[in-house]
PDB file of N, CA and C in Angstrom:
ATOM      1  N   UNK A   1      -9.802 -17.300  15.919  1.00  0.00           N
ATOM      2  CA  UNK A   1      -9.616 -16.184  15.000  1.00  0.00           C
ATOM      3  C   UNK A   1     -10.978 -15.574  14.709  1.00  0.00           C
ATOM      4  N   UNK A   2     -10.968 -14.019  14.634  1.00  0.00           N
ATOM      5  CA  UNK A   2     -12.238 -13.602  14.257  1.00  0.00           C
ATOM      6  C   UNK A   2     -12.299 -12.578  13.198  1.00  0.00           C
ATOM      7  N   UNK A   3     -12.812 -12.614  12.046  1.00  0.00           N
ATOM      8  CA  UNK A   3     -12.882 -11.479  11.096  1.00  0.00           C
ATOM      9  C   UNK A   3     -14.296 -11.271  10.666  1.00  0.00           C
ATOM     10  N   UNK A   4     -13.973 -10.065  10.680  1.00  0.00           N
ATOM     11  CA  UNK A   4     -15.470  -9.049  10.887  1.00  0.00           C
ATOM     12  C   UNK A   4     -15.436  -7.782   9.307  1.00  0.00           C
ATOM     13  N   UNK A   5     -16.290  -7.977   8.403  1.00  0.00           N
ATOM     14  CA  UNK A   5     -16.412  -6.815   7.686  1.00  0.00           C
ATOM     15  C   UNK A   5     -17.263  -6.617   7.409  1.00  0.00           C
ATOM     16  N   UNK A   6     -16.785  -5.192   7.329  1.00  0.00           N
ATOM     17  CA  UNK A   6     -18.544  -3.880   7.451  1.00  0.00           C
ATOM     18  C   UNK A   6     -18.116  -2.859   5.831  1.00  0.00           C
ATOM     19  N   UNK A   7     -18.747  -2.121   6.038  1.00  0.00           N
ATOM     20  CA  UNK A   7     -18.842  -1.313   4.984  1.00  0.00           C
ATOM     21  C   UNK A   7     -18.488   0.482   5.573  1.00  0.00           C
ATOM     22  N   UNK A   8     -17.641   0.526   5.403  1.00  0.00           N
ATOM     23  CA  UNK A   8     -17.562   2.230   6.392  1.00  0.00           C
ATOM     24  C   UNK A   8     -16.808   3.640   4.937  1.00  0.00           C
ATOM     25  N   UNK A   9     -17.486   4.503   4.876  1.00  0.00           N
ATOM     26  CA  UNK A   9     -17.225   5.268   3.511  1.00  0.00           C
ATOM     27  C   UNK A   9     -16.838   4.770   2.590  1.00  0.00           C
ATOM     28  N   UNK A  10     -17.644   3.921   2.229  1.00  0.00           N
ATOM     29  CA  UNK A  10     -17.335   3.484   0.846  1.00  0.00           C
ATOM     30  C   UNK A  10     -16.136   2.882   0.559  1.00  0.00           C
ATOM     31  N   UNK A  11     -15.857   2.207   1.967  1.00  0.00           N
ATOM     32  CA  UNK A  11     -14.174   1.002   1.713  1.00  0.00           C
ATOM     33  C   UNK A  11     -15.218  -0.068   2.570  1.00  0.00           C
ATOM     34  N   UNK A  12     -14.246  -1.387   1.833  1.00  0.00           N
ATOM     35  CA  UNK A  12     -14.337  -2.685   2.862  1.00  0.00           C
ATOM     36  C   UNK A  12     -13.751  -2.123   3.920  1.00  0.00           C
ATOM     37  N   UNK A  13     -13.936  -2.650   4.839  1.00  0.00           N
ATOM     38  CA  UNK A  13     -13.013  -3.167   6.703  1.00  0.00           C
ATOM     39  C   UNK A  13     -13.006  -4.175   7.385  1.00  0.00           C
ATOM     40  N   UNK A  14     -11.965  -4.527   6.742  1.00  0.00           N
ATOM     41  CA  UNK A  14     -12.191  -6.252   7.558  1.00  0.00           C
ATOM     42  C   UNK A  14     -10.900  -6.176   8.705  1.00  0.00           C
ATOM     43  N   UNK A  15     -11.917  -6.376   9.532  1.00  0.00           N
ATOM     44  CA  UNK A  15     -10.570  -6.736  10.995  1.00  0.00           C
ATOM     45  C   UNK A  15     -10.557  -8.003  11.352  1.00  0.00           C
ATOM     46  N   UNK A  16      -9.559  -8.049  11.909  1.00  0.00           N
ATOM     47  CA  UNK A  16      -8.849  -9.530  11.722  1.00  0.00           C
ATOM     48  C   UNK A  16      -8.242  -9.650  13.534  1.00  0.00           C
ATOM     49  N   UNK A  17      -8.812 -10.293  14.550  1.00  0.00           N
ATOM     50  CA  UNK A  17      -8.547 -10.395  15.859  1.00  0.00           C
ATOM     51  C   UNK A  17      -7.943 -11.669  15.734  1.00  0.00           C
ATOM     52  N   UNK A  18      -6.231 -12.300  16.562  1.00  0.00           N
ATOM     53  CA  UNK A  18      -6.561 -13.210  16.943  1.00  0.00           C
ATOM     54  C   UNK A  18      -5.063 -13.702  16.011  1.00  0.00           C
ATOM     55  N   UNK A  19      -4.874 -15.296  15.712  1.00  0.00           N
ATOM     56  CA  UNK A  19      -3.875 -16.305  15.199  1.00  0.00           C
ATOM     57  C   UNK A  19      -4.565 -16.551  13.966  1.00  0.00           C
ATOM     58  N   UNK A  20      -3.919 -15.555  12.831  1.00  0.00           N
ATOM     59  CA  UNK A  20      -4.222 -16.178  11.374  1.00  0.00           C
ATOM     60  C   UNK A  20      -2.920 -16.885  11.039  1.00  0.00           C
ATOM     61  N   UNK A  21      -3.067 -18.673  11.506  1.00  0.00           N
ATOM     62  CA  UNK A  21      -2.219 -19.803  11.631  1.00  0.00           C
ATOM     63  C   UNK A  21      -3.065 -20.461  10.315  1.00  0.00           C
ATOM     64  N   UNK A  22      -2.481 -21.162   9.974  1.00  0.00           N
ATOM     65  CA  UNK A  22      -2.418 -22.343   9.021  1.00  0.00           C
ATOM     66  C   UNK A  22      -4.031 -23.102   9.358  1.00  0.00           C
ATOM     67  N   UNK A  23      -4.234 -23.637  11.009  1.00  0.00           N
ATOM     68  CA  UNK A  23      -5.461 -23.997  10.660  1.00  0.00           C
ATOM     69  C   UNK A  23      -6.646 -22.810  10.485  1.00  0.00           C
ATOM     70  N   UNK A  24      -6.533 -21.545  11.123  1.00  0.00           N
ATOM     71  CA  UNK A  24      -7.624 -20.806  10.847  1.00  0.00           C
ATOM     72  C   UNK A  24      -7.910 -20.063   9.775  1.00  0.00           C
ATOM     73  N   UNK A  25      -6.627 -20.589   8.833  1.00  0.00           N
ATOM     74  CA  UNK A  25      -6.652 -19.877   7.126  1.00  0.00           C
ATOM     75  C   UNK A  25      -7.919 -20.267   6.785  1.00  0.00           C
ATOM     76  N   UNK A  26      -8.548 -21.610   6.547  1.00  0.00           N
ATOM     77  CA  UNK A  26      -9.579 -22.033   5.858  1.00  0.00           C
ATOM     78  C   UNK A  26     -10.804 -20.884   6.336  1.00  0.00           C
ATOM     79  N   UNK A  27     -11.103 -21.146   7.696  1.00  0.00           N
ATOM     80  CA  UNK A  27     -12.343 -20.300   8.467  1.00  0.00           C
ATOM     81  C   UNK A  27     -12.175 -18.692   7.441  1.00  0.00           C
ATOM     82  N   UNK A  28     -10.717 -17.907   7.753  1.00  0.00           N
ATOM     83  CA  UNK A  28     -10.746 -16.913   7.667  1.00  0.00           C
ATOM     84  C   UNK A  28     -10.772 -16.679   6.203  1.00  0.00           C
ATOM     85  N   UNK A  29     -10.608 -17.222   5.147  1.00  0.00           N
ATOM     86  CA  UNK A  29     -10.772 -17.291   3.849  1.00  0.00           C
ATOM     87  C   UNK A  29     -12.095 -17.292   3.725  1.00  0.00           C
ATOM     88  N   UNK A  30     -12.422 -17.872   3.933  1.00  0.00           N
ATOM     89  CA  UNK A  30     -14.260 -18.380   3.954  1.00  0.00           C
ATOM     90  C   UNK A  30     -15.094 -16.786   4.195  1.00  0.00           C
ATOM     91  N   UNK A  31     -14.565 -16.832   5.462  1.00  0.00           N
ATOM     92  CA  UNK A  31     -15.169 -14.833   5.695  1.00  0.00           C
ATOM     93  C   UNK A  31     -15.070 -14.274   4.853  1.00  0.00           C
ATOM     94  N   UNK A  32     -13.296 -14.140   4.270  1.00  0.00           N
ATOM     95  CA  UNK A  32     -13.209 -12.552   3.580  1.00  0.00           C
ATOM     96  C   UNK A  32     -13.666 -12.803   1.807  1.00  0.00           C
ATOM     97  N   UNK A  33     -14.885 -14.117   1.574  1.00  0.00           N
ATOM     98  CA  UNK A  33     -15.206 -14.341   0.073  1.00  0.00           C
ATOM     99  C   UNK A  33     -15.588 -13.140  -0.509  1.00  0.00           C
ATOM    100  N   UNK A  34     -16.121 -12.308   0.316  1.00  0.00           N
ATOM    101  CA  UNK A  34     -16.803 -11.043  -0.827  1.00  0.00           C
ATOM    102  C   UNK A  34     -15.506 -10.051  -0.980  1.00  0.00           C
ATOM    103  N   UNK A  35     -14.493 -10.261  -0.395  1.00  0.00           N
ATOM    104  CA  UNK A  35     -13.607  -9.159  -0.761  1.00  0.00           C
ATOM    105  C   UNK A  35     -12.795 -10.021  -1.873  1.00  0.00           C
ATOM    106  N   UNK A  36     -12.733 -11.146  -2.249  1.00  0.00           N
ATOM    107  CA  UNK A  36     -12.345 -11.563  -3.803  1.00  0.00           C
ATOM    108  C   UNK A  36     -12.972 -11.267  -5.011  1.00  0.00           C
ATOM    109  N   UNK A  37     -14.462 -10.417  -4.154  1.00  0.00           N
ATOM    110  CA  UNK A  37     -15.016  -9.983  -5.567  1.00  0.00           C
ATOM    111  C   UNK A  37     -15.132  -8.824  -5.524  1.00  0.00           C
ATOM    112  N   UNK A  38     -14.996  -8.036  -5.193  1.00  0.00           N
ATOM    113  CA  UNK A  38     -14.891  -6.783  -4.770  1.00  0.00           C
ATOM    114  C   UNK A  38     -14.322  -5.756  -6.284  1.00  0.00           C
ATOM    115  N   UNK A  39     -15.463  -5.181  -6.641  1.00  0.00           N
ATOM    116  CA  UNK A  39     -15.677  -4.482  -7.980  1.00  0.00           C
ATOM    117  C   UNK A  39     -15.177  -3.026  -7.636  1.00  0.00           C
ATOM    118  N   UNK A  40     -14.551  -2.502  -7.184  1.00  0.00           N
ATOM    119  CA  UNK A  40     -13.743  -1.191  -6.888  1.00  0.00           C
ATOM    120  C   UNK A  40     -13.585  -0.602  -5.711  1.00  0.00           C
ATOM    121  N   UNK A  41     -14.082  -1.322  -4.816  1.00  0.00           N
ATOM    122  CA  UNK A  41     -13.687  -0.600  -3.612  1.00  0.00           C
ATOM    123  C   UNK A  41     -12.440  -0.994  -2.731  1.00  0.00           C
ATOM    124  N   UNK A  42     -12.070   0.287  -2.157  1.00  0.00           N
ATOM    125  CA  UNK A  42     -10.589  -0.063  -1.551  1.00  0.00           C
ATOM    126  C   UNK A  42     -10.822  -0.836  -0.235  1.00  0.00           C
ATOM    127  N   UNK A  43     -10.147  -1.824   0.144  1.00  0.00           N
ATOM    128  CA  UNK A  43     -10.319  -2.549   1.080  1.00  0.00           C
ATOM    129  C   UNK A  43      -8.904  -2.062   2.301  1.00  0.00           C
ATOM    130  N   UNK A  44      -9.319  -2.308   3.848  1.00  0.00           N
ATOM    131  CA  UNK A  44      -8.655  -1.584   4.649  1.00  0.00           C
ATOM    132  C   UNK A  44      -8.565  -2.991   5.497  1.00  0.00           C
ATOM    133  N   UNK A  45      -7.321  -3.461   6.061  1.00  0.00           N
ATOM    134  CA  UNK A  45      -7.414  -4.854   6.845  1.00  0.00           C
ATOM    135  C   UNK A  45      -7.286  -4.090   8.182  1.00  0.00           C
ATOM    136  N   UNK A  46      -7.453  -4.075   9.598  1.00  0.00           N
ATOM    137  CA  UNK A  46      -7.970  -3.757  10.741  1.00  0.00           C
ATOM    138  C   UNK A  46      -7.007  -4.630  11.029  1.00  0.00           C
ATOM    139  N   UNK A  47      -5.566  -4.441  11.973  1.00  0.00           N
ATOM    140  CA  UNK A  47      -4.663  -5.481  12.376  1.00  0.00           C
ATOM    141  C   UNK A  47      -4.176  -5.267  13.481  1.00  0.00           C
ATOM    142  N   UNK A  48      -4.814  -4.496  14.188  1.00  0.00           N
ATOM    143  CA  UNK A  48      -4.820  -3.675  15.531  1.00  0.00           C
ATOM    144  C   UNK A  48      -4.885  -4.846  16.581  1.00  0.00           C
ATOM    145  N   UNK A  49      -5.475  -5.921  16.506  1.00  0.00           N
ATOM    146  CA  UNK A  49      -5.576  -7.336  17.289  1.00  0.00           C
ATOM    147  C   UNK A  49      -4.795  -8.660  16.383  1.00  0.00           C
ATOM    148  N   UNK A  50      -4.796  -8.290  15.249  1.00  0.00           N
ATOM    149  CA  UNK A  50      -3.700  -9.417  15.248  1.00  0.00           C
ATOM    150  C   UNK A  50      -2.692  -9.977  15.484  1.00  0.00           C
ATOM    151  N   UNK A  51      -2.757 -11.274  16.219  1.00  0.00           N
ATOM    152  CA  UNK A  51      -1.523 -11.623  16.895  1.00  0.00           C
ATOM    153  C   UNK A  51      -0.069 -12.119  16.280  1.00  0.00           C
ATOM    154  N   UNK A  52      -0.741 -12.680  14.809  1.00  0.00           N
ATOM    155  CA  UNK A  52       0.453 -13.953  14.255  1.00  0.00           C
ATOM    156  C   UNK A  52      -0.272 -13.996  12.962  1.00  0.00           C
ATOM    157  N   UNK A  53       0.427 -13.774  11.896  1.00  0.00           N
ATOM    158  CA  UNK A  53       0.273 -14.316  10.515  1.00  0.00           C
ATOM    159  C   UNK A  53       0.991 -15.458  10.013  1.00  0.00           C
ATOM    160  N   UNK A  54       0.801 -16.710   9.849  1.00  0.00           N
ATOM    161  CA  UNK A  54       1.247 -17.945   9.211  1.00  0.00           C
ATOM    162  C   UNK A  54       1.417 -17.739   7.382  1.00  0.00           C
ATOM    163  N   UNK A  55       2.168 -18.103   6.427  1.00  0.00           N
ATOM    164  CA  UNK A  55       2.693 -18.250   5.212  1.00  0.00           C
ATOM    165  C   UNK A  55       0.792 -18.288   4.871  1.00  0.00           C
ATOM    166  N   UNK A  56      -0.242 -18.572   4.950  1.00  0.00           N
ATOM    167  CA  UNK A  56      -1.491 -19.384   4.446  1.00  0.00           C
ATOM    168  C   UNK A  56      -2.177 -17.797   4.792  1.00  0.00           C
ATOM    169  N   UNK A  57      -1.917 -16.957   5.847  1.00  0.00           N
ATOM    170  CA  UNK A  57      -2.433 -15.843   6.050  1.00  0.00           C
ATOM    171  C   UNK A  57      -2.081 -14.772   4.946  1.00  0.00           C
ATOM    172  N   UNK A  58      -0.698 -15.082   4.832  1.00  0.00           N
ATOM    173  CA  UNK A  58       0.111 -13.801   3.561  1.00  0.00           C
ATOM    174  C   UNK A  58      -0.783 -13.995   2.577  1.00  0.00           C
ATOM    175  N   UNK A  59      -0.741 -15.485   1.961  1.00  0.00           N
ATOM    176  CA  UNK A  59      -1.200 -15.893   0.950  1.00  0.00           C
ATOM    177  C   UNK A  59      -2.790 -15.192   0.653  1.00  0.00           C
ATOM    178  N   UNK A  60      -3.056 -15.327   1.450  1.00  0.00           N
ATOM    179  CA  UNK A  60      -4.957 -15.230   1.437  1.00  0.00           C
ATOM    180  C   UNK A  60      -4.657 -13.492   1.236  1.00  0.00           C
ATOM    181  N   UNK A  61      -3.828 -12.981   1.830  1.00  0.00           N
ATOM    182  CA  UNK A  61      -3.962 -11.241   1.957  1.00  0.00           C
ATOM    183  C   UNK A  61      -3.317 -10.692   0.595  1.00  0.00           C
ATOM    184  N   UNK A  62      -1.946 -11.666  -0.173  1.00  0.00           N
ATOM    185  CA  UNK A  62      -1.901 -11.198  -1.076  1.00  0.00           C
ATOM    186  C   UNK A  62      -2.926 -11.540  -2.416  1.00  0.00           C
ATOM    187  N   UNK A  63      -3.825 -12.827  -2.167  1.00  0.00           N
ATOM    188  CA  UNK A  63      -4.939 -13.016  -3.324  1.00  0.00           C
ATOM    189  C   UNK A  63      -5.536 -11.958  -3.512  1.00  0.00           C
ATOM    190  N   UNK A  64      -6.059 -11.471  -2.359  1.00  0.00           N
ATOM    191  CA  UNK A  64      -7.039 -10.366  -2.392  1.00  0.00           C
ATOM    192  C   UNK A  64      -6.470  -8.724  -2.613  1.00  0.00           C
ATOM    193  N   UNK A  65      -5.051  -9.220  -2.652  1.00  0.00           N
ATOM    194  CA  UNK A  65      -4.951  -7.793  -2.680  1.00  0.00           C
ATOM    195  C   UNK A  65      -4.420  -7.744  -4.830  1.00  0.00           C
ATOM    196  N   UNK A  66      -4.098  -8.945  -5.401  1.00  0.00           N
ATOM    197  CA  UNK A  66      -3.914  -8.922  -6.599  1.00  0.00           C
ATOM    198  C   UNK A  66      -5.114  -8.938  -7.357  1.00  0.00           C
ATOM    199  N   UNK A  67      -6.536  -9.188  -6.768  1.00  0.00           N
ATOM    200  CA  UNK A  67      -8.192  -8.957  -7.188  1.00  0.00           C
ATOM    201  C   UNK A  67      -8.342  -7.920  -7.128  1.00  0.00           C
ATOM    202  N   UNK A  68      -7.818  -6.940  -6.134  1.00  0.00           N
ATOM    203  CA  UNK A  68      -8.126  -5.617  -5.447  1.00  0.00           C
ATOM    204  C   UNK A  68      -7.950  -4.753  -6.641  1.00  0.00           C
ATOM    205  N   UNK A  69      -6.472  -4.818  -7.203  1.00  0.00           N
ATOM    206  CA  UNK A  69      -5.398  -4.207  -8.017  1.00  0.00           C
ATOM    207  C   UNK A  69      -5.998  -4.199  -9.687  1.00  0.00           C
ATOM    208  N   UNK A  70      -6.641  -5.591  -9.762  1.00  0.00           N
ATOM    209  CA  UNK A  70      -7.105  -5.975 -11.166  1.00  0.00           C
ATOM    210  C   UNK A  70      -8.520  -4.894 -11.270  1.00  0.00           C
ATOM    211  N   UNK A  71      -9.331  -4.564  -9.970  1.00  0.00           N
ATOM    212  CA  UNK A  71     -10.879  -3.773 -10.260  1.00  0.00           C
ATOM    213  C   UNK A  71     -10.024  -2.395  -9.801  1.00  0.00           C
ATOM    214  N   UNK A  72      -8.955  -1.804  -9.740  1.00  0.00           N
ATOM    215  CA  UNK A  72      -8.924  -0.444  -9.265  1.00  0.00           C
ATOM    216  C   UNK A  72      -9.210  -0.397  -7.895  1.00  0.00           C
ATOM    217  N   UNK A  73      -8.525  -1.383  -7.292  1.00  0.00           N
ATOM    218  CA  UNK A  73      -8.610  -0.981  -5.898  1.00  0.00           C
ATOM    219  C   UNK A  73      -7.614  -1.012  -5.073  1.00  0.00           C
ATOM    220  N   UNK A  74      -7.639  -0.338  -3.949  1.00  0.00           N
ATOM    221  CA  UNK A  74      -6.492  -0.628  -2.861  1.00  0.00           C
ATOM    222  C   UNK A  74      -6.841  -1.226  -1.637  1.00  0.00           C
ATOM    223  N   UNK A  75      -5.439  -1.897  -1.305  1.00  0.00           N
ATOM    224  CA  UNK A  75      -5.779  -2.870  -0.441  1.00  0.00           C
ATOM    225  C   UNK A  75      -4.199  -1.995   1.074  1.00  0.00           C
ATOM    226  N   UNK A  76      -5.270  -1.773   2.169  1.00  0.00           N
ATOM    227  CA  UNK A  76      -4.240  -0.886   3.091  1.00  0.00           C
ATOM    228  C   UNK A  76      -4.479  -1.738   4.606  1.00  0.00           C
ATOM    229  N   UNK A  77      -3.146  -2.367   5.352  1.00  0.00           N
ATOM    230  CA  UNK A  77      -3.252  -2.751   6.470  1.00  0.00           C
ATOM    231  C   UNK A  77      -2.491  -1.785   7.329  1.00  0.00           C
ATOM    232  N   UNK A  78      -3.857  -1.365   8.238  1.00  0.00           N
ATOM    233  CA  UNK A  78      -3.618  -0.409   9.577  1.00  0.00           C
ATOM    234  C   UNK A  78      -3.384  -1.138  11.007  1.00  0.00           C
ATOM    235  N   UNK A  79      -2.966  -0.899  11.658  1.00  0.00           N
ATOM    236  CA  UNK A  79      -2.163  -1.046  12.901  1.00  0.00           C
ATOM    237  C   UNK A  79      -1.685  -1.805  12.839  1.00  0.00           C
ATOM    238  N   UNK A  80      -0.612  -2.133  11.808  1.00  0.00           N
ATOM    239  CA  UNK A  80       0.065  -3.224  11.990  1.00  0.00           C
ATOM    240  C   UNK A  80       0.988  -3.519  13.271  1.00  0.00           C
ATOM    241  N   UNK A  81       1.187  -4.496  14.327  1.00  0.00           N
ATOM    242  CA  UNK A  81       2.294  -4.807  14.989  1.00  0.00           C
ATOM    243  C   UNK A  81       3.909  -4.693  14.716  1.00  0.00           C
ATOM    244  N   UNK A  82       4.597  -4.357  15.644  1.00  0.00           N
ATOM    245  CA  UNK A  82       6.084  -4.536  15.024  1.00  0.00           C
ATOM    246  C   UNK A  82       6.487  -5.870  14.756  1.00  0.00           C
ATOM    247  N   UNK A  83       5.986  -6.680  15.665  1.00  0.00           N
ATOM    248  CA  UNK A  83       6.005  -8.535  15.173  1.00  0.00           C
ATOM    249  C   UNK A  83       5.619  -8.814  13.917  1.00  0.00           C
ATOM    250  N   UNK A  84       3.964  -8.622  13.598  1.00  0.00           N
ATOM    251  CA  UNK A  84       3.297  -9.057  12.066  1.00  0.00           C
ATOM    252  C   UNK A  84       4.037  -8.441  10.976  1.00  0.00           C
ATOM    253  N   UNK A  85       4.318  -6.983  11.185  1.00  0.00           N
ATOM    254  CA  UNK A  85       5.215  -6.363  10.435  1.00  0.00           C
ATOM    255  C   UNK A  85       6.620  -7.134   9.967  1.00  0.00           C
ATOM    256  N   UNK A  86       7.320  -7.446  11.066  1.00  0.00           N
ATOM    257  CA  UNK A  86       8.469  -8.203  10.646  1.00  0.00           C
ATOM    258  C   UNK A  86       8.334  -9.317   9.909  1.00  0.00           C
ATOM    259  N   UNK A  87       7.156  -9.943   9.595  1.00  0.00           N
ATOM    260  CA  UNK A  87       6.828 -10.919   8.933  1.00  0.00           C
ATOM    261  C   UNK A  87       6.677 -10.337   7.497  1.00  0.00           C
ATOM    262  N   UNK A  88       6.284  -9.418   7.732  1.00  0.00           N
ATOM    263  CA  UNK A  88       5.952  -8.542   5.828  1.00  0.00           C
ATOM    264  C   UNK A  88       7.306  -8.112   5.680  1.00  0.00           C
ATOM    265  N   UNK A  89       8.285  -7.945   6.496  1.00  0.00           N
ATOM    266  CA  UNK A  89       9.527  -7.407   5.994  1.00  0.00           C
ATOM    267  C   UNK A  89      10.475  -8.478   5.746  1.00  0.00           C
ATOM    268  N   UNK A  90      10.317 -10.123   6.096  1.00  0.00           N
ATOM    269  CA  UNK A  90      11.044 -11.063   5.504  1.00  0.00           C
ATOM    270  C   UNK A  90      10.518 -11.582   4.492  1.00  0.00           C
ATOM    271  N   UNK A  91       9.833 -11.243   4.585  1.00  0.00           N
ATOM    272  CA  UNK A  91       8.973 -12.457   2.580  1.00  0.00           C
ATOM    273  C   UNK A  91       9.006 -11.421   1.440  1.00  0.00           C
ATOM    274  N   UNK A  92       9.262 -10.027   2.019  1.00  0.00           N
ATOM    275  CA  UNK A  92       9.432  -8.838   1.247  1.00  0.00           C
ATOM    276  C   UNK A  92       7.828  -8.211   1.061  1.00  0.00           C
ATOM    277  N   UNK A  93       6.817  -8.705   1.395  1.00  0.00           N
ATOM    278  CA  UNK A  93       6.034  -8.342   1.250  1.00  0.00           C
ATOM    279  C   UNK A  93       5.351  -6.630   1.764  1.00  0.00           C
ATOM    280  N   UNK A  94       6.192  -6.628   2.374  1.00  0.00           N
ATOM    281  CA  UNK A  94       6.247  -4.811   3.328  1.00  0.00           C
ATOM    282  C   UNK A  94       5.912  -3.980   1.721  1.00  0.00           C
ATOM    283  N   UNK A  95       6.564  -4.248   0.795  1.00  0.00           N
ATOM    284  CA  UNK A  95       7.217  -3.705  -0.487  1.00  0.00           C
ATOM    285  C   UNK A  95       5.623  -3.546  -1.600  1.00  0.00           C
ATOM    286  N   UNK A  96       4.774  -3.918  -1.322  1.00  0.00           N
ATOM    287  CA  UNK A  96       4.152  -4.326  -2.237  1.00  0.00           C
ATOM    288  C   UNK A  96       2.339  -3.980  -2.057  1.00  0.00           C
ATOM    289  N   UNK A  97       2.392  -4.083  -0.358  1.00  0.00           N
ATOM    290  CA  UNK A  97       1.069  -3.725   0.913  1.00  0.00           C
ATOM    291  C   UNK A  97       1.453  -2.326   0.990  1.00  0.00           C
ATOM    292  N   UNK A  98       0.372  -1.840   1.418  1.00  0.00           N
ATOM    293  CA  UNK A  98       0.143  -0.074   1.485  1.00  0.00           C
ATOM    294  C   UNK A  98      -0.135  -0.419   3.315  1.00  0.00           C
ATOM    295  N   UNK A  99       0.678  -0.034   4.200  1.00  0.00           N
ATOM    296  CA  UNK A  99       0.653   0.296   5.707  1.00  0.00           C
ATOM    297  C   UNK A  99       0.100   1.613   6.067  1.00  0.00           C
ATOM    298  N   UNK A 100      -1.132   2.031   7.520  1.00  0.00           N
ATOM    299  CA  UNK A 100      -0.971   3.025   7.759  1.00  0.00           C
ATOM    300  C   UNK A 100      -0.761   2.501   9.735  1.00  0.00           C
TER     301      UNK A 100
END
């Protein structure tokens, strides 16, 4: 798994390549620490290479996106897959994430 964030107009961008599974939650948590602190800027997840989200992946995406919400921020996943997608549409989570 690989996640990468930069700073591009004044949003996070964290892209996310790869199996965010159960064991690479820890690694990929570890990366995205500065977006738990993240004092107003809208954060954008990059999902254009992601292959597979595991229950430990949701989890980590909805922490950050209820930190996001608390400083005035938004939290938006772009290219989502029709697979990863179907995963946000059984936990209901589709409902709650901003998609572009």
């Amino acid at each position: 798994m690989k996640t990468i964030i930069e700073e591009q107009d004044g949003k996070f961008v964290a892209t996310l390549e790869g199996e965010l599974d159960t064991v690479a939650a820890l690694e990929v948590e570890k990366a995205l620490e500065p977006l738990y602190e993240n004092t107003g800027k809208d954060i954008v997840f990059e999902c254009k290479k992601l292959e597979y989200i595991a229950s430990s992946g949701l989890r980590i995406l909805l922490t950050i996106l209820k930190n996001a919400k608390a400083n005035g921020s938004e939290v938006i996943l772009r290219n989502v897959s029709d697979n990863i997608k179907d995963v946000f549409n059984l936990t209901g989570f589709v409902n709650i994430f901003h998609f572009e």
